[in-house]
Protein backbone atom coordinates (compact mmCIF):
# COMPACT_ATOMS: atom_id res chain seq x y z
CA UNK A 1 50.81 8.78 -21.17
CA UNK A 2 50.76 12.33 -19.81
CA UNK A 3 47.53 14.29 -19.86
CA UNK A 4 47.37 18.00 -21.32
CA UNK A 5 47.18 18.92 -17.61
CA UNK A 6 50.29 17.15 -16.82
CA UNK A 7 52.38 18.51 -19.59
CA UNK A 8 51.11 22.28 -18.43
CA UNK A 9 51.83 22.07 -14.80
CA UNK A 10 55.18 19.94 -15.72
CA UNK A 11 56.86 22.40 -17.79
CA UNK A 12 54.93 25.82 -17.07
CA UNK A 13 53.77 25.58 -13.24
CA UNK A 14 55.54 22.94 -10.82
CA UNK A 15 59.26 23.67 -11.77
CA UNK A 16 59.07 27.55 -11.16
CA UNK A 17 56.94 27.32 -7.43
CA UNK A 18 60.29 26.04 -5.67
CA UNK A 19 62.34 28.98 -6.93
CA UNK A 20 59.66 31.85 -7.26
CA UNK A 21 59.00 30.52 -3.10
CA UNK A 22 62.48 30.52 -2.70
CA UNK A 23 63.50 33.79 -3.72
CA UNK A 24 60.52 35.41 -2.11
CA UNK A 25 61.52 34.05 1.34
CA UNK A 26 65.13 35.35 0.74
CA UNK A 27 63.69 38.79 -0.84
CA UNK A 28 61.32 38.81 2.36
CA UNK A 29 64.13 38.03 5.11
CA UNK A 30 65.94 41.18 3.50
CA UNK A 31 63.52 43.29 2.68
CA UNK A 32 64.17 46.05 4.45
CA UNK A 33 67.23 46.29 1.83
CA UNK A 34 66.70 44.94 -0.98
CA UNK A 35 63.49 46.94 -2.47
CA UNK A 36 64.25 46.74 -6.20
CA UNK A 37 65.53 43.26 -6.64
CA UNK A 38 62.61 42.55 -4.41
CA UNK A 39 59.80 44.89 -6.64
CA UNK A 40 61.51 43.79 -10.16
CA UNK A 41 60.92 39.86 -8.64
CA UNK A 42 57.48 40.26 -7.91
CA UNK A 43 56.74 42.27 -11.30
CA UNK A 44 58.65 39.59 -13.31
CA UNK A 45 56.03 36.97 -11.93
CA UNK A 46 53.14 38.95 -12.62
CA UNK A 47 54.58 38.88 -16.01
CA UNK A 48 54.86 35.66 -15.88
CA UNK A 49 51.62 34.33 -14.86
CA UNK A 50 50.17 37.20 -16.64
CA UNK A 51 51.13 35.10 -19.96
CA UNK A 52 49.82 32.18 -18.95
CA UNK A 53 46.60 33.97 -18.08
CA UNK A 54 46.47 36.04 -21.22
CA UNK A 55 47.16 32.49 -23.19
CA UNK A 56 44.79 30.42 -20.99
CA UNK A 57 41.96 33.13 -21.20
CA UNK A 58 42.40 34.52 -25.26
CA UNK A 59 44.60 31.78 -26.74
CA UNK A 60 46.44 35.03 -27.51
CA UNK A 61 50.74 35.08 -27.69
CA UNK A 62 52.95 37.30 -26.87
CA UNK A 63 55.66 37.26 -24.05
CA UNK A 64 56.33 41.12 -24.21
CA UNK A 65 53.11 42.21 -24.64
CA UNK A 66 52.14 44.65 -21.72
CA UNK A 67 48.66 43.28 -21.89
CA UNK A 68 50.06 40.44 -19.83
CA UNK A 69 50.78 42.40 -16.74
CA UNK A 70 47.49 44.51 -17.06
CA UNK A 71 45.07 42.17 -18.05
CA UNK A 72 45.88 40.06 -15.37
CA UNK A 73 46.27 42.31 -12.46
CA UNK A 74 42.87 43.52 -13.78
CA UNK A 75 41.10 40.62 -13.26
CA UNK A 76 39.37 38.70 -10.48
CA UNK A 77 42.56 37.06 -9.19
CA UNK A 78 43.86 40.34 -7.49
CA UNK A 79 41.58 42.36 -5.36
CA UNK A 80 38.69 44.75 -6.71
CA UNK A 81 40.08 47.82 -5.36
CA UNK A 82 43.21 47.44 -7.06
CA UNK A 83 42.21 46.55 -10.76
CA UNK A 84 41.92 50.40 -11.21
CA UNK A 85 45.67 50.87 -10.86
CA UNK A 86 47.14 48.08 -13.52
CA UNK A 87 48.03 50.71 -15.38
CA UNK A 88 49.99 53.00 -12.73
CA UNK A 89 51.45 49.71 -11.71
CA UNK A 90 52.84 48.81 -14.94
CA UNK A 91 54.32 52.28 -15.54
CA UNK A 92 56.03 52.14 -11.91
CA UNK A 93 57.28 48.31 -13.69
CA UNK A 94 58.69 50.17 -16.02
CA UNK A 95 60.68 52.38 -14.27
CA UNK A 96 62.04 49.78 -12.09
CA UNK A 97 62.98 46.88 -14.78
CA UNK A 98 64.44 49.48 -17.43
CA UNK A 99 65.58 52.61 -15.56
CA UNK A 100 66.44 50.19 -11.59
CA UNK A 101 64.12 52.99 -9.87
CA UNK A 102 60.76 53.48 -10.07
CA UNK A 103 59.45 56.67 -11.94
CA UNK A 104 58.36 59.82 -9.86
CA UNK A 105 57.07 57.52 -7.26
CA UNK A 106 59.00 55.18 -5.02
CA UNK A 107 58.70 51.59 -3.16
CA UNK A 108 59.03 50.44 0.50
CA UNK A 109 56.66 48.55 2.75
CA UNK A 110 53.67 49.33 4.92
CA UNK A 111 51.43 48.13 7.28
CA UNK A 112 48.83 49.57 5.49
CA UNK A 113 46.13 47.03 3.94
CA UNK A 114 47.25 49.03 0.31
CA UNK A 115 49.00 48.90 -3.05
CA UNK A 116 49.84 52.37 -2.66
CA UNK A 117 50.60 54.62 0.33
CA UNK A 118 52.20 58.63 0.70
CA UNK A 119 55.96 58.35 0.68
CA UNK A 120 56.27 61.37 3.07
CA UNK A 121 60.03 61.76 2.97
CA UNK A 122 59.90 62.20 -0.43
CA UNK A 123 56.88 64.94 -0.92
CA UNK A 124 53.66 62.77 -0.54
CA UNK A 125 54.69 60.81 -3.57
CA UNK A 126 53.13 57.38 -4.56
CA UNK A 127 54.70 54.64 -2.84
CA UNK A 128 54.46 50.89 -4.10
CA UNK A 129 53.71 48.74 -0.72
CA UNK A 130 55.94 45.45 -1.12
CA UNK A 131 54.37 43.92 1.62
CA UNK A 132 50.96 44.15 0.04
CA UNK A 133 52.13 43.61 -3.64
CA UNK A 134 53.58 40.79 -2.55
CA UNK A 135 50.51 39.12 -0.57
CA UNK A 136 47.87 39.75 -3.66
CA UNK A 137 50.47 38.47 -6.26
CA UNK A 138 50.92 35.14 -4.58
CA UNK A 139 46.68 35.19 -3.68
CA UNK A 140 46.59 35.72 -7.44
CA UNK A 141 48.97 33.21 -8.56
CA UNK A 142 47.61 30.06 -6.38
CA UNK A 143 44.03 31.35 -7.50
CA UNK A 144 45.18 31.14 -10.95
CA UNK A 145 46.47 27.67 -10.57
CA UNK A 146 43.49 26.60 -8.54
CA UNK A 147 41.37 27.34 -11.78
CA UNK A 148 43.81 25.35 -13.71
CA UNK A 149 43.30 22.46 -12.01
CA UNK A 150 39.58 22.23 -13.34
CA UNK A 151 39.49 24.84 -16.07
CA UNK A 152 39.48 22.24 -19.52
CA UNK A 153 39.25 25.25 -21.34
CA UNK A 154 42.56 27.16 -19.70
CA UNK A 155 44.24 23.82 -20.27
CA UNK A 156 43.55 23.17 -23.97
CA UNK A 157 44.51 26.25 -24.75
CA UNK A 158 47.59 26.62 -22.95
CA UNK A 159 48.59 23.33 -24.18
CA UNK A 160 47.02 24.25 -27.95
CA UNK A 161 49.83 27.88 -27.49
CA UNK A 162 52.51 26.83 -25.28
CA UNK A 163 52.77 23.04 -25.66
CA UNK A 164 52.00 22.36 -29.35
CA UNK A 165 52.96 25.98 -30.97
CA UNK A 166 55.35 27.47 -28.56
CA UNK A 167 57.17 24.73 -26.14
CA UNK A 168 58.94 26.28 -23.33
CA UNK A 169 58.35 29.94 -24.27
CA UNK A 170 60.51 29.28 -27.54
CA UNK A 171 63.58 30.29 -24.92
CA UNK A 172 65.77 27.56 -27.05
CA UNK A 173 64.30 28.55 -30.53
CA UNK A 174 65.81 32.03 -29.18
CA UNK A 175 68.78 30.61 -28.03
CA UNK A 176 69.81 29.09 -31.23
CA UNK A 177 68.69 32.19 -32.96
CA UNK A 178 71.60 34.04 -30.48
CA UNK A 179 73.68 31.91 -30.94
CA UNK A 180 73.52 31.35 -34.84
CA UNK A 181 73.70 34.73 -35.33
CA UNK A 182 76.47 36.13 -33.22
CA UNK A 183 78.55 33.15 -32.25
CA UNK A 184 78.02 31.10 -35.52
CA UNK A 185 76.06 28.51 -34.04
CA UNK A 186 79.23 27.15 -31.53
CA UNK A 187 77.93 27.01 -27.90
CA UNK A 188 80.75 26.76 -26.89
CA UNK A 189 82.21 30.23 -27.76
CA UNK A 190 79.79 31.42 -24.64
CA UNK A 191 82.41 29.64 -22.22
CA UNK A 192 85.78 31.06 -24.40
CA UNK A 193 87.18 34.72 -23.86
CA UNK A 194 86.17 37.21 -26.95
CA UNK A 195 89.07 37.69 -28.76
C-alpha cells in the first residue's frame, strides 16, 4: 500500500522534475534568445510549487490565486533580500504571461549576484536577471521538497487538498467540464475539423 508521501511525490513531485529539468537545460542552452519562453517557464513553476506550498503550509486552494506566487517567493525558500520584491515580480509575471513582454521593465541575464539589475539600453529600467531567477527558483524548489520529505504536516495536508479533495489539480474534472460544454461531451470532436 502506498503511503500519503508516496501518493504526493507520485502524482505532484517526481513526474514534473524530468520535464521542468529538461526544459530548463534547453531554455538555458538558448538563452541568449529565448528570454520570454525562458521567464514565462520559470514563473509558471513558481506558480506551481507556489500551490503546493500555499496548500502544504494553509491547507488553503486555489490554482489562480496570486497568493501562490507571492507567498512563496516570500518565504524562507528564496533568499532574504529578495522577499521584498514578490510583489514587483509578480507584476513583471504578469506582463510576460498575459501581454508576452514584461511591463515597463524588461528581462535578460547578468552576472550580477541579483533579481534585478539597470537595463541601460533601455533608460535604467528594471531588468529581471534570468540567470539569477533561475538559480533561487530551483534552490527554492529542492528546499521545498527537502521539507517534504519529513514535513508530516505538509504531507497530510497536501494529501487531505490535492489527493482526497482535488486529485490531479481537477485538470480532468475541467476537461470534462470543456468538453461537456462546448463539444457535447465527444472527445473525439477535438481530433475532427470544426465544421
Amino acid at each position: 500500500m502506498e503511503t500519503k508521501k508516496q501518493k504526493i511525490f507520485s502524482q505532484y513531485i517526481d513526474q514534473y522534475q524530468i520535464s521542468i529539468h529538461k526544459t530548463l537545460e534547453a531554455l538555458r542552452d538558448n538563452k541568449t534568445q529565448l528570454h520570454i519562453p525562458y521567464a514565462q517557464f520559470l514563473f509558471s513553476t513558481i506558480d506551481y510549487y507556489g500551490l503546493l506550498f500555499i496548500v502544504a503550509t494553509k491547507k488553503h486552494y486555489n490554482k489562480r490565486d496570486k497568493n501562490n506566487f507571492i507567498e512563496f517567493f516570500s518565504s524562507s525558500y528564496f533568499p532574504s533580500k529578495d522577499r521584498c520584491k514578490s510583489s514587483f515580480l509578480y507584476f513583471i509575471r504578469n506582463g510576460v504571461i498575459h501581454q508576452v513582454f514584461s511591463k515597463a521593465s524588461s528581462i535578460g541575464k547578468s552576472p550580477q549576484d541579483k533579481l534585478f539589475f539597470k537595463d541601460v539600453e533601455h533608460g535604467n529600467i528594471p531588468a529581471l536577471n534570468l540567470d539569477y531567477l533561475d538559480r533561487v527558483t530551483i534552490k527554492a524548489i529542492n528546499g521545498f521538497i527537502n521539507d517534504l520529505k519529513i514535513n508530516h504536516n505538509y504531507i497530510d495536508n497536501l494529501y487531505d487538498i490535492l489527493i482526497t479533495d482535488h486529485y490531479a489539480l481537477d485538470d480532468h474534472k475541467e476537461l470534462a467540464t470543456e468538453l461537456n460544454t462546448n463539444f457535447g461531451g465527444d472527445i473525439q470532436k477535438i481530433f475532427d475539423h470544426c465544421n
